[in-house]
Protein backbone atom coordinates (compact mmCIF):
# COMPACT_ATOMS: atom_id res chain seq x y z
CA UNK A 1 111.94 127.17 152.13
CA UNK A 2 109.76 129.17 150.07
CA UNK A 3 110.30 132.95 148.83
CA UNK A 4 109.54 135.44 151.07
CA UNK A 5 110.42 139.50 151.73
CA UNK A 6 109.41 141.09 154.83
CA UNK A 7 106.51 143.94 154.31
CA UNK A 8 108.44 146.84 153.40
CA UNK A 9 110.90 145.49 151.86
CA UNK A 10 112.00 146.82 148.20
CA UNK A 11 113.41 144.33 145.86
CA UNK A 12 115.06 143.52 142.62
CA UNK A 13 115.32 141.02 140.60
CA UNK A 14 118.23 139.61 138.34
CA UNK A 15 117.78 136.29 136.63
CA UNK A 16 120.90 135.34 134.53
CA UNK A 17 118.73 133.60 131.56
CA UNK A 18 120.98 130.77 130.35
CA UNK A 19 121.82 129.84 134.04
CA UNK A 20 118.33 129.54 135.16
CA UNK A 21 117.24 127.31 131.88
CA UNK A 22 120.01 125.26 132.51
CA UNK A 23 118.74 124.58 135.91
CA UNK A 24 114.99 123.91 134.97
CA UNK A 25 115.96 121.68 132.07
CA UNK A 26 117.77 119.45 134.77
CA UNK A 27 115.17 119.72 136.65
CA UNK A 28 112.53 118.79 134.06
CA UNK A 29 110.44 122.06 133.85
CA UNK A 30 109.98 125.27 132.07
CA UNK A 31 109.62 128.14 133.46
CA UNK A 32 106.37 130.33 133.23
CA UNK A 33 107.61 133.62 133.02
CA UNK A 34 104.29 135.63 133.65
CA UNK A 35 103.76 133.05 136.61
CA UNK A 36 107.39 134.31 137.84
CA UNK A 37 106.73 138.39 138.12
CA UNK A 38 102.87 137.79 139.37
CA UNK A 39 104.71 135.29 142.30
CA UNK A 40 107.23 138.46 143.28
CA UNK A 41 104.63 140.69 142.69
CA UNK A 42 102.94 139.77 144.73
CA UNK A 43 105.43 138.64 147.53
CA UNK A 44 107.35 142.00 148.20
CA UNK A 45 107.36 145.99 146.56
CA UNK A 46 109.37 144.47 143.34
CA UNK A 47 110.87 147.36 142.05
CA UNK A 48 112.86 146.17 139.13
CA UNK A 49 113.18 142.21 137.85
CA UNK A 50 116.46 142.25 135.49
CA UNK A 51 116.66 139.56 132.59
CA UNK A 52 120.30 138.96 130.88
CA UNK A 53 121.01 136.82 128.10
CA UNK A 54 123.28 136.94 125.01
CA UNK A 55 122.34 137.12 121.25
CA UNK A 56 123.70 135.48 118.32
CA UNK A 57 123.46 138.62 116.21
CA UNK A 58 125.05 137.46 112.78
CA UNK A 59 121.57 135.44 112.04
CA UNK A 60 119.39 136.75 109.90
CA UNK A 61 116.30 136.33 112.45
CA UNK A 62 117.32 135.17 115.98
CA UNK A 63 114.70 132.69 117.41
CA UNK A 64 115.39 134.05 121.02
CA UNK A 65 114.13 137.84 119.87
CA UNK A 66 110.24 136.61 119.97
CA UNK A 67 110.42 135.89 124.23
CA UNK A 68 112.95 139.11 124.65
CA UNK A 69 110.21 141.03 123.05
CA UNK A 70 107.69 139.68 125.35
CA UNK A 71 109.61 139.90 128.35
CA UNK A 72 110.43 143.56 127.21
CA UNK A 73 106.69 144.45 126.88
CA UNK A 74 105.70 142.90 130.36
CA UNK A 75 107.45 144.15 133.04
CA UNK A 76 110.84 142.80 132.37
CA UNK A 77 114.22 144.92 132.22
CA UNK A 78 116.13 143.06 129.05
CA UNK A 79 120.04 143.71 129.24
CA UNK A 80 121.14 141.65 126.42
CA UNK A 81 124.77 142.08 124.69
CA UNK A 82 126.15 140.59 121.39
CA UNK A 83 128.00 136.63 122.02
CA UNK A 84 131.73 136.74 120.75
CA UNK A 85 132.84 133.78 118.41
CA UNK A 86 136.54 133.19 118.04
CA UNK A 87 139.00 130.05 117.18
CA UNK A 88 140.87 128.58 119.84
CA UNK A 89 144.52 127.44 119.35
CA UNK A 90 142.87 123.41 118.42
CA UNK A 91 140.93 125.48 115.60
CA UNK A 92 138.07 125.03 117.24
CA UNK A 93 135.11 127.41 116.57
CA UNK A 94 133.62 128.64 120.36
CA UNK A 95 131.48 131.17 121.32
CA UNK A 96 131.10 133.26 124.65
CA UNK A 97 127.99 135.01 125.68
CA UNK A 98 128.80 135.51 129.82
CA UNK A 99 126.63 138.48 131.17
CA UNK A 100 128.23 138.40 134.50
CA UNK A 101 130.08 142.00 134.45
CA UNK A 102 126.67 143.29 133.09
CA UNK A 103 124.94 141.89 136.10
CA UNK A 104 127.47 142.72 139.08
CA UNK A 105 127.24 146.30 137.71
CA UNK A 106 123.45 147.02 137.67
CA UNK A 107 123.34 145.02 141.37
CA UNK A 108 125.87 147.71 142.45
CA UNK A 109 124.15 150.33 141.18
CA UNK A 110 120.47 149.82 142.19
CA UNK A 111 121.60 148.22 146.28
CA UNK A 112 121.35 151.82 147.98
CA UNK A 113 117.75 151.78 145.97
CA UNK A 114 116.54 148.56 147.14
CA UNK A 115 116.45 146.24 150.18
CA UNK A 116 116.56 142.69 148.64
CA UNK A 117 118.15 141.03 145.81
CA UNK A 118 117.31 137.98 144.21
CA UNK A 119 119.31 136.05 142.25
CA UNK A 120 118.68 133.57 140.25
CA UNK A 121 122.06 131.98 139.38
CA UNK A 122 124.41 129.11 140.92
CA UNK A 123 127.46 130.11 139.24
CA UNK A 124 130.34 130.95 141.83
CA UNK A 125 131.47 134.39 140.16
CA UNK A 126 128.67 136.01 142.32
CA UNK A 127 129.41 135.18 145.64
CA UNK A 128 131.95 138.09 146.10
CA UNK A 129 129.18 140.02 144.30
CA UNK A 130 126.95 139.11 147.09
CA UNK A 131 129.16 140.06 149.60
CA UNK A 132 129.92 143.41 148.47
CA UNK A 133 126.24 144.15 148.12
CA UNK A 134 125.86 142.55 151.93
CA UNK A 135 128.09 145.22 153.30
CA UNK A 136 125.68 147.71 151.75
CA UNK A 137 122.60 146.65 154.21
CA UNK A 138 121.08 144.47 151.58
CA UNK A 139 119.93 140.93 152.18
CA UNK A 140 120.45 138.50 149.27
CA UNK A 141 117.96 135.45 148.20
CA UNK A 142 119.67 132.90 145.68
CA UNK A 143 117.91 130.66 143.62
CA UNK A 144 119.18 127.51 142.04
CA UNK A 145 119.30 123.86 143.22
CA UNK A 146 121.02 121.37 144.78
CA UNK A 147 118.98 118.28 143.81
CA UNK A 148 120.57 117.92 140.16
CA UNK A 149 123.71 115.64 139.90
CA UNK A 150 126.12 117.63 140.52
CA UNK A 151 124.39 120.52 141.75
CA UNK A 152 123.69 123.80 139.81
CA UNK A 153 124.60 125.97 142.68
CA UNK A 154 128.21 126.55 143.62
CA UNK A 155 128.63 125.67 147.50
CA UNK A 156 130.35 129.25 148.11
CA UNK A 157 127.52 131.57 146.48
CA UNK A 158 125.05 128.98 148.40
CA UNK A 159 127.36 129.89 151.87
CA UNK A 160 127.45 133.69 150.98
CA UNK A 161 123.63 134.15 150.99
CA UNK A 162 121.32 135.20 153.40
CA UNK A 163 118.72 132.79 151.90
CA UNK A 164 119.11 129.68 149.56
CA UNK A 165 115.84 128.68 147.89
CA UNK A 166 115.99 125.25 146.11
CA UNK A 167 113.93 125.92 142.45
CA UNK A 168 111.97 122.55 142.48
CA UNK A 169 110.14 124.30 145.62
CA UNK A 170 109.21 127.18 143.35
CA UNK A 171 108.11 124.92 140.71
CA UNK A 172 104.42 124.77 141.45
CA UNK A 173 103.96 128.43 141.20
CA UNK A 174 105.90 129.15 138.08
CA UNK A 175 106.40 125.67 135.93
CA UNK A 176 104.93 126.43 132.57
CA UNK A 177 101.92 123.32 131.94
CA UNK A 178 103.22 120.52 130.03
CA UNK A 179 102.34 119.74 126.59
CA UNK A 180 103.67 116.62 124.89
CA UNK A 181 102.46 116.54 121.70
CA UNK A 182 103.36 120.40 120.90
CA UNK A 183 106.52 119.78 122.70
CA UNK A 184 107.55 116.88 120.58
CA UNK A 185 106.70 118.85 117.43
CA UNK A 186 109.07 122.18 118.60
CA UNK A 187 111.90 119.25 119.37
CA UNK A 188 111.60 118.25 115.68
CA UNK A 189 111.87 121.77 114.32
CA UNK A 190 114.63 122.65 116.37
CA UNK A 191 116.32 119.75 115.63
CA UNK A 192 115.81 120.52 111.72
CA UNK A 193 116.69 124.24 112.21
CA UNK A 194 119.94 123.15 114.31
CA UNK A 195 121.05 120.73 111.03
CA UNK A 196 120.39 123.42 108.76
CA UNK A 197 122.63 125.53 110.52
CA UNK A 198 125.17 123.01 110.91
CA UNK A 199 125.06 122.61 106.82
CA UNK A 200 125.54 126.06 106.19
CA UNK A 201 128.30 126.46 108.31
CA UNK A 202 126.61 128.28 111.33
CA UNK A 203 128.11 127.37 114.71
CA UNK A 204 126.17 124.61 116.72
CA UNK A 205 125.59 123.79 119.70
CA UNK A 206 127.49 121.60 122.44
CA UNK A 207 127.99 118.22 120.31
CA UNK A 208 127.17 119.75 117.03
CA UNK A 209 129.11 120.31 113.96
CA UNK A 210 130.60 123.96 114.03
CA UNK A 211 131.36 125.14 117.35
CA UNK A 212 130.91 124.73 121.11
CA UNK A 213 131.13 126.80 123.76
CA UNK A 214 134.14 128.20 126.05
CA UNK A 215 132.25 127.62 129.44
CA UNK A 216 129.45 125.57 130.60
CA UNK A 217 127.90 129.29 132.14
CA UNK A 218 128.18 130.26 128.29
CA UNK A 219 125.71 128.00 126.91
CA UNK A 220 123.35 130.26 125.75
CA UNK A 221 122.38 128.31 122.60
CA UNK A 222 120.47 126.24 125.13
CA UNK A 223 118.90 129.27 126.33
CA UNK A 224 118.00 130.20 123.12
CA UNK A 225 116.55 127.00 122.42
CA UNK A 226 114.20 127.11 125.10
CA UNK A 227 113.19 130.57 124.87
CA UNK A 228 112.16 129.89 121.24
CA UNK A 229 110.41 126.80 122.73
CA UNK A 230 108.40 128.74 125.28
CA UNK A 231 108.14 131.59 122.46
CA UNK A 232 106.21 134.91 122.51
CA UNK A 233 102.08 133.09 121.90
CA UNK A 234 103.33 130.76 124.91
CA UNK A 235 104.03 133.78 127.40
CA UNK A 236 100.95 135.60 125.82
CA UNK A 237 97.51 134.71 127.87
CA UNK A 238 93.64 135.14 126.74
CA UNK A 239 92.67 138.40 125.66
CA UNK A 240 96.27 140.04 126.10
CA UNK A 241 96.87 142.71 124.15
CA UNK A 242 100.66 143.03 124.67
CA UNK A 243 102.04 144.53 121.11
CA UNK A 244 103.61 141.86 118.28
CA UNK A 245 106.93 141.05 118.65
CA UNK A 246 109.49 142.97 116.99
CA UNK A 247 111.49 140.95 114.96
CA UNK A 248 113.31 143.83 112.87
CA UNK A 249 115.91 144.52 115.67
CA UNK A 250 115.46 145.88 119.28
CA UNK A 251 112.75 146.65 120.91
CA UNK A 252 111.92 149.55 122.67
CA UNK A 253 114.43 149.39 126.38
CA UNK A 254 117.05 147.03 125.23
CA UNK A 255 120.00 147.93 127.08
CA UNK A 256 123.46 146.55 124.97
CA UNK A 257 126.41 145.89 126.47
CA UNK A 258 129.77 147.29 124.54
């Protein structure tokens, strides 16, 4: 089924980062974010498109901070918070990044502004989200898929909406173009960034030395990986003049979290 508002409708926007990477990278794409707001641009009045993700802020220079940047300058809202690291009671390292309260709370506040929400996240925490928001007059769009094994989408938030679009039917209008050879070369760098992290004690990533993370909804060191893959001269097109990033701290409209 593809996306689709009615005329007058006004919509929003919330993609919950590390949920929607995970989903691509099953799927075998990246997403184009440019591609993404031009495709809701153009499809309904898109009054806000919300963006949430989690920062490792003890680094010295994060490798996600290029794309927020980007996303910041062109037309995305950024709500970004600090992730947590702690020891669990096996001594292992773990860290938690899970943007969900952050989320729930700007839907809430912006539904008697808007007509339509989209969300792009399977995880099952939302679907009493999306019913709250239902009994406020809004219809709700969730993206995600079911053709992963076992599906990204939890059956209950898939239930709860008023539409369920399957992301490999979105693909041709926002899958970033493939490019081996320069993808092959960011693989290698990552790879040698992730080891040098693991050798000076940093926390790594699911399998590597140094940490792993609480919940699979968490893994925003996957997110990061791919937004530094897709970086900011990725997004950036010919002849646009969108500022540098800024890699000294946050931009201008970051919203924290506590």
């Amino acid at each position: 089924m593809p996306l689709s508002f009615y005329p007058t409708e006004r919509v929003a926007v919330f993609i919950d980062g590390a949920n929607l990477y995970s989903a691509a990278r099953t799927l075998g794409f990246d997403i184009d974010y440019r591609k993404l707001l031009d495709m809701l641009s153009a499809k309904g009045q898109l009054v806000r498109a919300f963006y949430y993700t989690a920062l490792a802020e003890d680094q010295e220079y994060s490798p996600i901070r290029p794309l927020i940047d980007w996303l910041d300058y062109n037309g995305y809202t950024m709500v970004t918070k600090p992730m947590k690291e702690f020891t669990d009671s096996m001594g292992r390292r773990k860290v938690k990044g899970n943007m969900d309260i952050e989320l729930a709370i700007d839907m809430m506040e912006i539904a008697p502004h808007i007509d339509h929400a989209v969300l792009f996240s399977g995880d099952g925490d939302f679907r009493r989200l999306v019913e709250a928001v239902q009994r406020k007059g809004l219809r709700v769009t969730v993206v995600s898929t079911i053709r992963s094994s076992p599906p990204m989408i939890a059956d209950e938030l898939r239930r709860q909406a008023d539409v369920f679009i399957e992301l490999t039917d979105l693909a041709p209008e926002i899958a970033r173009a493939r490019d081996p050879a320069r993808e092959a070369a960011r693989e290698a760098a990552m790879q040698e960034r992730a080891a040098q992290a693991a050798a000076m004690g940093g926390p790594g990533g699911p399998g590597a030395p140094g940490g792993e993370f609480d919940e699979p909804e968490d893994d925003n060191y996957g997110n990061v990986a791919h937004e530094e893959a897709q970086g900011f001269d990725d997004q950036r097109g010919p002849g646009d003049r969108s500022p540098p990033p800024n890699r000294g701290g946050y931009g201008r409209g970051y919203r924290r979290g506590p």
